[in-house]
PDB file of N, CA and C in Angstrom:
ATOM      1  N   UNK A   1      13.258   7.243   9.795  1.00  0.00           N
ATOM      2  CA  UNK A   1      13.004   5.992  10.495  1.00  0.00           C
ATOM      3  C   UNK A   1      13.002   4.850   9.488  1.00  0.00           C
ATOM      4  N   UNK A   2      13.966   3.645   9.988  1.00  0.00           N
ATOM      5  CA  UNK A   2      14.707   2.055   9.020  1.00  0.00           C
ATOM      6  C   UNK A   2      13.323   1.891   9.220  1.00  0.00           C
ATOM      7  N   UNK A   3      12.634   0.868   8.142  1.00  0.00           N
ATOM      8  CA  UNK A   3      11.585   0.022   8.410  1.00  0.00           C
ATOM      9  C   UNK A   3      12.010  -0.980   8.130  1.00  0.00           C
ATOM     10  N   UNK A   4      12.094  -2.716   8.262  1.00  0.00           N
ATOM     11  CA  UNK A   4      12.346  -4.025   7.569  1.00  0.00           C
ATOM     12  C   UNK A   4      11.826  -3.964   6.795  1.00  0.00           C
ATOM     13  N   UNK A   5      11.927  -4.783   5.460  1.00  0.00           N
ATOM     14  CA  UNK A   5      11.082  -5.047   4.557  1.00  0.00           C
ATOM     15  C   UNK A   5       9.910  -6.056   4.884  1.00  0.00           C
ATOM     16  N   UNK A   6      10.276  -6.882   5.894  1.00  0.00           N
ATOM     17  CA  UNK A   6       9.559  -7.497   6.670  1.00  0.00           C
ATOM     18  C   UNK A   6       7.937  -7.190   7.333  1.00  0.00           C
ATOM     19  N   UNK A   7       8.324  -5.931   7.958  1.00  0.00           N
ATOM     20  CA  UNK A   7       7.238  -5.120   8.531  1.00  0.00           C
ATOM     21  C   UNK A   7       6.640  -4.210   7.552  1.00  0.00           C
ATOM     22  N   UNK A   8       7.362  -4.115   6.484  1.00  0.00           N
ATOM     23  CA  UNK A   8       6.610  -3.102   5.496  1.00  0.00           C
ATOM     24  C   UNK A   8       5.850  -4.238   4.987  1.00  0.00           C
ATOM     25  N   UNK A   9       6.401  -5.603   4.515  1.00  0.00           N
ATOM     26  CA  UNK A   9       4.942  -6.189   3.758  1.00  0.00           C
ATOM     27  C   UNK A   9       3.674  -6.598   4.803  1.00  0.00           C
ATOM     28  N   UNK A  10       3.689  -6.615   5.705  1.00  0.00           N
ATOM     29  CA  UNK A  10       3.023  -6.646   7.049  1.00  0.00           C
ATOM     30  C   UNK A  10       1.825  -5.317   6.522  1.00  0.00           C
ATOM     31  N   UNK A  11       2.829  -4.814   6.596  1.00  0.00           N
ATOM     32  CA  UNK A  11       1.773  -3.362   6.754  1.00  0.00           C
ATOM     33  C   UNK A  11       0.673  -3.169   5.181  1.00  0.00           C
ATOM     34  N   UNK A  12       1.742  -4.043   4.061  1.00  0.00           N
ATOM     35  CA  UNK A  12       1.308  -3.840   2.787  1.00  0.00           C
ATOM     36  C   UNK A  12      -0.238  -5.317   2.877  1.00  0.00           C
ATOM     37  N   UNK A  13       0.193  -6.042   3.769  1.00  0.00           N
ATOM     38  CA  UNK A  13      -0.929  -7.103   3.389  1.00  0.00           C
ATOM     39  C   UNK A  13      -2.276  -6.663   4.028  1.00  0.00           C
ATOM     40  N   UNK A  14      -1.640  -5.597   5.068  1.00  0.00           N
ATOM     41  CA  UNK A  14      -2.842  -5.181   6.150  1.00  0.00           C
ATOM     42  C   UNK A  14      -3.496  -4.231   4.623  1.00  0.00           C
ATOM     43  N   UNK A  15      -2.925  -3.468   4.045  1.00  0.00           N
ATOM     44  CA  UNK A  15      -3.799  -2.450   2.631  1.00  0.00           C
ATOM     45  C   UNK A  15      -4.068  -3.110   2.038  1.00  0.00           C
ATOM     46  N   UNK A  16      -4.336  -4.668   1.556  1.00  0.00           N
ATOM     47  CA  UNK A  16      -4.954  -4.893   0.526  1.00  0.00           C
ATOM     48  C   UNK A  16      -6.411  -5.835   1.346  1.00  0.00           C
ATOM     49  N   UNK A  17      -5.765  -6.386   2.823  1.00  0.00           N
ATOM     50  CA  UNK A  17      -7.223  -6.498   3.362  1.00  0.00           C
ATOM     51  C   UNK A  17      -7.912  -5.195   3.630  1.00  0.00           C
ATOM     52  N   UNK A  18      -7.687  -4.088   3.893  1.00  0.00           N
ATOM     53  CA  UNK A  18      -8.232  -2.958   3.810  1.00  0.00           C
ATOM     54  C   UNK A  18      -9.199  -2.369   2.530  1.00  0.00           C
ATOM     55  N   UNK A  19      -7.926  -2.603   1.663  1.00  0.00           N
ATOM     56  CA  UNK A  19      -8.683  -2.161   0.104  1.00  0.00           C
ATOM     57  C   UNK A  19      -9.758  -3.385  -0.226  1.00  0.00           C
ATOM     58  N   UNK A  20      -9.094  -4.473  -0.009  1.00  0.00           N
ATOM     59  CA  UNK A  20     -10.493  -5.309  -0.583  1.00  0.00           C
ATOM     60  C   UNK A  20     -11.825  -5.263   0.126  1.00  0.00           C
ATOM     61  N   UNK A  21     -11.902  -5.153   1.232  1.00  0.00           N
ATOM     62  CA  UNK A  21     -13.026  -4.733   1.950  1.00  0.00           C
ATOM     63  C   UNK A  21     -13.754  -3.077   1.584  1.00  0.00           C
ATOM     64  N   UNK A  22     -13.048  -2.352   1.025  1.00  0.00           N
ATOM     65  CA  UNK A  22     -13.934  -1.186   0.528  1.00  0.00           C
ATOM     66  C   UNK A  22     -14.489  -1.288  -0.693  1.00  0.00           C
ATOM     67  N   UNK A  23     -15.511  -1.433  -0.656  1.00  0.00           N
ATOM     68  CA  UNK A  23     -16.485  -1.617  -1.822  1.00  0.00           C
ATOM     69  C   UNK A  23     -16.136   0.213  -2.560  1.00  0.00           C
ATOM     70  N   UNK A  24     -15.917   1.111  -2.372  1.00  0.00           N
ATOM     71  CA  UNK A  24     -16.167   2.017  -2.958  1.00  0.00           C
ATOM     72  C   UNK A  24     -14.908   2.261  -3.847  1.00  0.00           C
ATOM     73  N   UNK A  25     -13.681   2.493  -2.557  1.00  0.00           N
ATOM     74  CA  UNK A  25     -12.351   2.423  -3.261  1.00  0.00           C
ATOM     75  C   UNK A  25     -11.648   1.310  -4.162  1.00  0.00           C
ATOM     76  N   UNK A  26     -11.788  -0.055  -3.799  1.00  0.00           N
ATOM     77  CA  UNK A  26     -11.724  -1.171  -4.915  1.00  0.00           C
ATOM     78  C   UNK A  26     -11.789  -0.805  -6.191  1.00  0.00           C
ATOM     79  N   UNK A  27     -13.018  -0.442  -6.636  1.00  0.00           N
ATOM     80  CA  UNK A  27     -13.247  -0.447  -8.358  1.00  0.00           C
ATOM     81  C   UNK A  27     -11.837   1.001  -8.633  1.00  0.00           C
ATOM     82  N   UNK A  28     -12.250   1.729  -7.812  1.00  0.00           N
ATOM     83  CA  UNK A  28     -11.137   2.799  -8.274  1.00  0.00           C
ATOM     84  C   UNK A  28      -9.535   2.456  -8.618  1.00  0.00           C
ATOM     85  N   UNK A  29      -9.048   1.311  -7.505  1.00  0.00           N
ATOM     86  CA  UNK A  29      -7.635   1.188  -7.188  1.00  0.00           C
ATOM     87  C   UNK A  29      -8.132   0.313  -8.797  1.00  0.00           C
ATOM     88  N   UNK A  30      -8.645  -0.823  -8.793  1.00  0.00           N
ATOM     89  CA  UNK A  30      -8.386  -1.850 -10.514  1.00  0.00           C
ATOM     90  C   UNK A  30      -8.461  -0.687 -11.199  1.00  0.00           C
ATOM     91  N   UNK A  31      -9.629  -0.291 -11.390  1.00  0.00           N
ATOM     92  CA  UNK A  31      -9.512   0.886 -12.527  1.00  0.00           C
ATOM     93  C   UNK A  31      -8.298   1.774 -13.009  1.00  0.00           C
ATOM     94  N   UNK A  32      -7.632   1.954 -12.299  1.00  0.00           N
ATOM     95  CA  UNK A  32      -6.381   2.725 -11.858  1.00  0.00           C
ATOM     96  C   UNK A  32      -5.303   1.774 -12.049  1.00  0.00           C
ATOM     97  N   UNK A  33      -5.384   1.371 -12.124  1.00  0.00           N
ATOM     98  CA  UNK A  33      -3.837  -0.048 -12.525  1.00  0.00           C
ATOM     99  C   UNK A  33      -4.219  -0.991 -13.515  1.00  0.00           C
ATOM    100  N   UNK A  34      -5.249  -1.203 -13.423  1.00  0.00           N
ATOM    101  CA  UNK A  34      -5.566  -2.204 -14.599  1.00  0.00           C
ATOM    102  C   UNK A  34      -5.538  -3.701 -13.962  1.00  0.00           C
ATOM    103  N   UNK A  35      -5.286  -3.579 -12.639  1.00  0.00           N
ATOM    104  CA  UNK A  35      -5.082  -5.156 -11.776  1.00  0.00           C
ATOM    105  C   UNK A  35      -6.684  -5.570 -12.117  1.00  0.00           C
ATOM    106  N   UNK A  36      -6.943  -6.793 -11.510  1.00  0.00           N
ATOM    107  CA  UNK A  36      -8.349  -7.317 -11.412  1.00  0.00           C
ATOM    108  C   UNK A  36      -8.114  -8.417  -9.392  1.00  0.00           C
ATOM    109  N   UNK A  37      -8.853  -9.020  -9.363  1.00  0.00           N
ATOM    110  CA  UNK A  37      -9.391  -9.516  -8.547  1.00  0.00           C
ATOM    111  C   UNK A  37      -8.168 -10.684  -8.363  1.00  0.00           C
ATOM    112  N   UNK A  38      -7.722 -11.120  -8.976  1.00  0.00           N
ATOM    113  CA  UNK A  38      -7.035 -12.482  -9.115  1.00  0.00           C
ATOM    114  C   UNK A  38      -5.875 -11.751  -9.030  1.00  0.00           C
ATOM    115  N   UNK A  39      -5.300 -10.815  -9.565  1.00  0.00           N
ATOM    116  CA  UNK A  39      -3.826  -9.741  -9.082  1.00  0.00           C
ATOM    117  C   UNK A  39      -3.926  -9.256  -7.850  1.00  0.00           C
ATOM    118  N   UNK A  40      -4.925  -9.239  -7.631  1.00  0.00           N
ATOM    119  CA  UNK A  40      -4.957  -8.600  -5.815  1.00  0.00           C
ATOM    120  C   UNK A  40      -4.503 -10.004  -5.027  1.00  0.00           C
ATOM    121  N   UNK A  41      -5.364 -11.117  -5.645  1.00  0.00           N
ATOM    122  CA  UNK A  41      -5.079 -12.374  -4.542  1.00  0.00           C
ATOM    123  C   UNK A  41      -3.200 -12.951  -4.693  1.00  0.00           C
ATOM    124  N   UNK A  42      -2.827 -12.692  -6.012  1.00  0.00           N
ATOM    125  CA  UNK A  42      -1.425 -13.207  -6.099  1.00  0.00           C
ATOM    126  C   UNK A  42      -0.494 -11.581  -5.479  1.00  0.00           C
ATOM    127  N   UNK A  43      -1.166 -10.999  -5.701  1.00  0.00           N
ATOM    128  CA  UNK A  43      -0.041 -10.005  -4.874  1.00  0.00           C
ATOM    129  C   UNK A  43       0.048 -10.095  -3.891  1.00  0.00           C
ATOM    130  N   UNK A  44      -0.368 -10.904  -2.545  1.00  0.00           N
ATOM    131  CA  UNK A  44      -0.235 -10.888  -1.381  1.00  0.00           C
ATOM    132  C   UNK A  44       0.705 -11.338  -1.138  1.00  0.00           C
ATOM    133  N   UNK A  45       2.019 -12.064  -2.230  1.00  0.00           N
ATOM    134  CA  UNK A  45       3.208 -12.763  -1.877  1.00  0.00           C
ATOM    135  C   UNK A  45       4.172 -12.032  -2.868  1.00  0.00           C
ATOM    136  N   UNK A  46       3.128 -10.792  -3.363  1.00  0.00           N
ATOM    137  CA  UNK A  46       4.501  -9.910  -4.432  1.00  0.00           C
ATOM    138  C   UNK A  46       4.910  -8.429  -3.448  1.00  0.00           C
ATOM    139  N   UNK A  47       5.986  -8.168  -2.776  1.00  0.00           N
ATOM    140  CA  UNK A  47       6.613  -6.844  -2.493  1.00  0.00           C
ATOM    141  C   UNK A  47       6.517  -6.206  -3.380  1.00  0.00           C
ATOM    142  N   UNK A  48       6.761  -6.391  -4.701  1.00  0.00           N
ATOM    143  CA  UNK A  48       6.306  -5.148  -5.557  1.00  0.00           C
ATOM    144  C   UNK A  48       4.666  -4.230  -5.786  1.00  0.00           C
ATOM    145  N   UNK A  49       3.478  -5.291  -5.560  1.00  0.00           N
ATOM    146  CA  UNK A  49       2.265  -5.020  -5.791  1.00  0.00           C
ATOM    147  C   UNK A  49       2.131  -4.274  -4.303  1.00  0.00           C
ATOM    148  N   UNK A  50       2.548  -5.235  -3.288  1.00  0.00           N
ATOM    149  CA  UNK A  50       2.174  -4.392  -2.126  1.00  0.00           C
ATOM    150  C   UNK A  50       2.628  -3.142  -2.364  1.00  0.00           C
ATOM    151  N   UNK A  51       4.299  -2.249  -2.474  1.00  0.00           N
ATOM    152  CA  UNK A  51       4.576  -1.287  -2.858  1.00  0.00           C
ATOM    153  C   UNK A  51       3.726  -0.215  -3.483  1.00  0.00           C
ATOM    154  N   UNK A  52       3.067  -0.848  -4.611  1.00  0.00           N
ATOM    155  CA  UNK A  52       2.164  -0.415  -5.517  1.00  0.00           C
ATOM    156  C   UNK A  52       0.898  -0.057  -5.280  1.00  0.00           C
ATOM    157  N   UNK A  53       0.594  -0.967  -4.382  1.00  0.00           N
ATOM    158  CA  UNK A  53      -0.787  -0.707  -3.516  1.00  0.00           C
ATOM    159  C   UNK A  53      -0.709   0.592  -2.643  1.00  0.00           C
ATOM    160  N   UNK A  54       0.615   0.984  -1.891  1.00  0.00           N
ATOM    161  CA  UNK A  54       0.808   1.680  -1.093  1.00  0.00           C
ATOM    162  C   UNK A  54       0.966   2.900  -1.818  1.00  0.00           C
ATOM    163  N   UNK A  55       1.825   3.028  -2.897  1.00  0.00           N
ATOM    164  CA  UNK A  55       1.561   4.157  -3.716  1.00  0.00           C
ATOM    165  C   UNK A  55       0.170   4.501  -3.961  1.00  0.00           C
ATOM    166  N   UNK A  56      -0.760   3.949  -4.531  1.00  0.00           N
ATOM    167  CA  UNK A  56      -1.781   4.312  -4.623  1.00  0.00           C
ATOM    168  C   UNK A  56      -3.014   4.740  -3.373  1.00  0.00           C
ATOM    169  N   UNK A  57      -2.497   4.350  -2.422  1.00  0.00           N
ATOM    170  CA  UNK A  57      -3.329   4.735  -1.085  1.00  0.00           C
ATOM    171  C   UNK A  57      -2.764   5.975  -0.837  1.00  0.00           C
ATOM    172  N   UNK A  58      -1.667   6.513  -0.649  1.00  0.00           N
ATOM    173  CA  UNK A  58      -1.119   7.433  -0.669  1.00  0.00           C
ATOM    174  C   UNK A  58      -1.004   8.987  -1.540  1.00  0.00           C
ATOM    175  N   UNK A  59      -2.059   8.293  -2.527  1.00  0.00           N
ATOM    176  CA  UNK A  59      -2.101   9.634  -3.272  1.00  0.00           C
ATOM    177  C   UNK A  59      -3.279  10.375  -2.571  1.00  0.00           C
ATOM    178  N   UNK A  60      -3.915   9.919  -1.775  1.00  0.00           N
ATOM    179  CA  UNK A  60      -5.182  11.120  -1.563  1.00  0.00           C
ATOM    180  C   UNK A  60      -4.762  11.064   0.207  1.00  0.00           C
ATOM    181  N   UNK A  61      -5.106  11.819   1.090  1.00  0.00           N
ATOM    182  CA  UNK A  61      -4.442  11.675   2.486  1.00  0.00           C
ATOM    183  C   UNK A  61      -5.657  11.286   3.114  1.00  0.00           C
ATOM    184  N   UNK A  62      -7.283  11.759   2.617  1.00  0.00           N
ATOM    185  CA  UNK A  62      -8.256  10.628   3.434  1.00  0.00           C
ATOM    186  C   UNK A  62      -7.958   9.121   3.147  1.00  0.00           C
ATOM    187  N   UNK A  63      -7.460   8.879   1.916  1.00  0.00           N
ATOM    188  CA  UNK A  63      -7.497   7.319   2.069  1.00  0.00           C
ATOM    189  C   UNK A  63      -6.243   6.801   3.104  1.00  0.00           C
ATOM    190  N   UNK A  64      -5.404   7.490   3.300  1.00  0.00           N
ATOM    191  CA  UNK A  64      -4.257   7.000   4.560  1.00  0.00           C
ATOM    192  C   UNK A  64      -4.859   7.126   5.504  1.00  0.00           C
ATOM    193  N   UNK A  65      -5.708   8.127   6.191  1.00  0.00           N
ATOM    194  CA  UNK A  65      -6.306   8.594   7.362  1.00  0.00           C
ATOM    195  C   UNK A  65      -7.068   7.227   7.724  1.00  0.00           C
ATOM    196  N   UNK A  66      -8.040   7.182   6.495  1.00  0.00           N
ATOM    197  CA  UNK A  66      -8.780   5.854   6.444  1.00  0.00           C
ATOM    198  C   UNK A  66      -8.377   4.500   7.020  1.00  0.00           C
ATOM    199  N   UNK A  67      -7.210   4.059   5.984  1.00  0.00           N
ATOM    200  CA  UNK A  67      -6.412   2.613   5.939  1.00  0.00           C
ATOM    201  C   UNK A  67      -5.598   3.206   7.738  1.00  0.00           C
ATOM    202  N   UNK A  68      -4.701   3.948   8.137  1.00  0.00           N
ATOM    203  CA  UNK A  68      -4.292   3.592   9.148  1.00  0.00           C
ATOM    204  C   UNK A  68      -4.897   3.731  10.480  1.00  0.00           C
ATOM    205  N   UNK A  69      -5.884   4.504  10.604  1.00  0.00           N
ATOM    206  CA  UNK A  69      -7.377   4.347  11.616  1.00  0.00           C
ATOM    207  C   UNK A  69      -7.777   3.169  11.748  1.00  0.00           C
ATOM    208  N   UNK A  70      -7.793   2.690  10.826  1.00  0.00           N
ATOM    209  CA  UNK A  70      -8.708   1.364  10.618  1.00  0.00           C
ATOM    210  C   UNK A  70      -7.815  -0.353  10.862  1.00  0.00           C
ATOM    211  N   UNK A  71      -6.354   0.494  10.777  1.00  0.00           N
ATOM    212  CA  UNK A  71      -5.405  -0.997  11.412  1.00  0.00           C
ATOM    213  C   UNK A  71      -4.590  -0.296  13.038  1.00  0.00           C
ATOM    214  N   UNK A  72      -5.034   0.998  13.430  1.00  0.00           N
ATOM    215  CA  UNK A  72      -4.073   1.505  14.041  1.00  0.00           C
ATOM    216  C   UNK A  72      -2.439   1.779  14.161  1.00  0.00           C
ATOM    217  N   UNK A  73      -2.650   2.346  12.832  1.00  0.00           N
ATOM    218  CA  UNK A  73      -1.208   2.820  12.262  1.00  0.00           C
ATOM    219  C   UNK A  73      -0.777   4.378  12.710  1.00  0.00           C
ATOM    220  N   UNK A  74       0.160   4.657  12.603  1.00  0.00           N
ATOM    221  CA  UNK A  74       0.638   5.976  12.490  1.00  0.00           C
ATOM    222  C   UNK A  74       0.325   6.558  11.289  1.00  0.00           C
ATOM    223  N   UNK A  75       0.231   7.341  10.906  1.00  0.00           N
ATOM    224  CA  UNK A  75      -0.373   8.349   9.208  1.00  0.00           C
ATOM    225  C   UNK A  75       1.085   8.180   8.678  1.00  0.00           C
ATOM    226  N   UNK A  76       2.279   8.728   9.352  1.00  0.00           N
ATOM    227  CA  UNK A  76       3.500   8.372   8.338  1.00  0.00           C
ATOM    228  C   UNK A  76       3.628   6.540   8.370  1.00  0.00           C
ATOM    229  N   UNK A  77       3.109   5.725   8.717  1.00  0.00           N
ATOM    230  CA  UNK A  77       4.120   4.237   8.430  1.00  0.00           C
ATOM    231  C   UNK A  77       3.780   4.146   7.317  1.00  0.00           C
ATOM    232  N   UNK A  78       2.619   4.170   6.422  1.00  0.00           N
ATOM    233  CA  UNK A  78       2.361   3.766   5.197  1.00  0.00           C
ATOM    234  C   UNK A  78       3.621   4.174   4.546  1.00  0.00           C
ATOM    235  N   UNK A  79       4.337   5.921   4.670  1.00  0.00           N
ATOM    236  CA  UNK A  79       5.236   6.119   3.721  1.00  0.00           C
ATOM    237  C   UNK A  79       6.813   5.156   3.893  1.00  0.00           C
ATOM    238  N   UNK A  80       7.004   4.759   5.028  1.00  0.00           N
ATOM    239  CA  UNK A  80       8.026   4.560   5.650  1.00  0.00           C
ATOM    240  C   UNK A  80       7.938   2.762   5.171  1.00  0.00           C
ATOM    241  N   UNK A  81       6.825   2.604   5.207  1.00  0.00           N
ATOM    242  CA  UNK A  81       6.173   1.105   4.488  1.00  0.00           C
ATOM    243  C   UNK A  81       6.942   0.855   2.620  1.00  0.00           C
ATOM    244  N   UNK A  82       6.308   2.313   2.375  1.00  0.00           N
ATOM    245  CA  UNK A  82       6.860   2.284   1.280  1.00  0.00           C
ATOM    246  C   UNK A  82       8.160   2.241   0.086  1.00  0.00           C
ATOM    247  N   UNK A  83       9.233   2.749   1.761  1.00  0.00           N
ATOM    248  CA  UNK A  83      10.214   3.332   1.193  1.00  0.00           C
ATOM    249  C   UNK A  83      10.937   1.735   1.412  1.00  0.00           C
ATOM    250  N   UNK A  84      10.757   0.842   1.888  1.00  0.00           N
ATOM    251  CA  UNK A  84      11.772  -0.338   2.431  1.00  0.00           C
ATOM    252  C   UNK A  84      11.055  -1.537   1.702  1.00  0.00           C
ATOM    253  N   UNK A  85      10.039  -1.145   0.353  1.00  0.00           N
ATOM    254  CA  UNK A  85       9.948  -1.866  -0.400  1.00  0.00           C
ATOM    255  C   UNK A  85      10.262  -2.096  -2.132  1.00  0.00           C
ATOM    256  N   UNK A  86      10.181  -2.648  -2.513  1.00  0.00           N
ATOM    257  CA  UNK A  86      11.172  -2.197  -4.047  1.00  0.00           C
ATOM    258  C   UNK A  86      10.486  -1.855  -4.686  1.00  0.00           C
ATOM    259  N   UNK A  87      11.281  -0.571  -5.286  1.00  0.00           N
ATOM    260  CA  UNK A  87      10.804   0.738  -5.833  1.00  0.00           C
ATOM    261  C   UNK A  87      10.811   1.538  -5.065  1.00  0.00           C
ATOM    262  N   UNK A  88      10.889   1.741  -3.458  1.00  0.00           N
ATOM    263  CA  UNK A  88      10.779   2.806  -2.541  1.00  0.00           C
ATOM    264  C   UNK A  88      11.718   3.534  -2.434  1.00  0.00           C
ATOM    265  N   UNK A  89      12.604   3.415  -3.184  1.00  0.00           N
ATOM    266  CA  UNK A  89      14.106   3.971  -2.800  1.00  0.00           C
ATOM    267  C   UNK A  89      13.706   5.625  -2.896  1.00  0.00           C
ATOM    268  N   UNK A  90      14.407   6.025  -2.011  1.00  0.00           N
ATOM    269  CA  UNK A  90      13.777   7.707  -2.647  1.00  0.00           C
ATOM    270  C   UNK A  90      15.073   8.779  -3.369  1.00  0.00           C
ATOM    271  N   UNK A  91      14.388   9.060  -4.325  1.00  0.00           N
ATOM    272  CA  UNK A  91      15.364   9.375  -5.631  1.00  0.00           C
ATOM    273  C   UNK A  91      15.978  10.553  -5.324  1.00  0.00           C
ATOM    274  N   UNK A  92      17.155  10.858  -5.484  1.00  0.00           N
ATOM    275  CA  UNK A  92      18.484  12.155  -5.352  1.00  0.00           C
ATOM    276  C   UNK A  92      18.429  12.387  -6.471  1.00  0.00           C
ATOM    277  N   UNK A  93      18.034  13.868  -6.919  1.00  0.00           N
ATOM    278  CA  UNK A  93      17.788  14.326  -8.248  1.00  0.00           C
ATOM    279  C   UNK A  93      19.629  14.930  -8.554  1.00  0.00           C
ATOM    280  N   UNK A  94      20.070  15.177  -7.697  1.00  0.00           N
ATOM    281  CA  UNK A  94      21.174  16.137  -7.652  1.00  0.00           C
ATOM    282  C   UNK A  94      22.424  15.225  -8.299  1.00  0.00           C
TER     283      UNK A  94
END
């Protein structure tokens, strides 16, 4: 399933109002990238950070369960979010 890139940053701005509102997961995601507070606020107009954000929600499957419960998402759009943003391309090893 095509996603726009359109609707994927949609979906990417909905994870960082998500992430910034979790007090628990927050310190983890900076900790984990090295972003701070002021990279979260300018990434809301970067496709790449959103991307990035989405990678990182995606590594554990409660935190997807979490983030798309909580906007009423499907459990796959996050990936499908991911793939129609740059860097999402998904790699042919062959």
């Amino acid at each position: 399933m095509a996603m726009t890139q359109e609707s994927a940053e949609i979906i990417g701005l909905q994870a960082i109002a998500w992430m910034a509102s979790n007090e628990e997961l927050l310190p983890v995601f900076l900790g984990a990238t090295g972003a701070n507070e002021a990279d979260m606020r300018s990434g809301v107009g970067d496709p790449a950070f959103l991307g990035a954000l989405l990678d990182f929600i995606m590594m554990d499957d409660a935190w997807v369960r979490d983030f798309c419960d909580s906007v009423q998402l499907a459990y796959e759009q996050p990936m499908y979010a991911r793939m129609a943003l740059p860097g999402g391309e998904q790699v042919n090893w062959t």
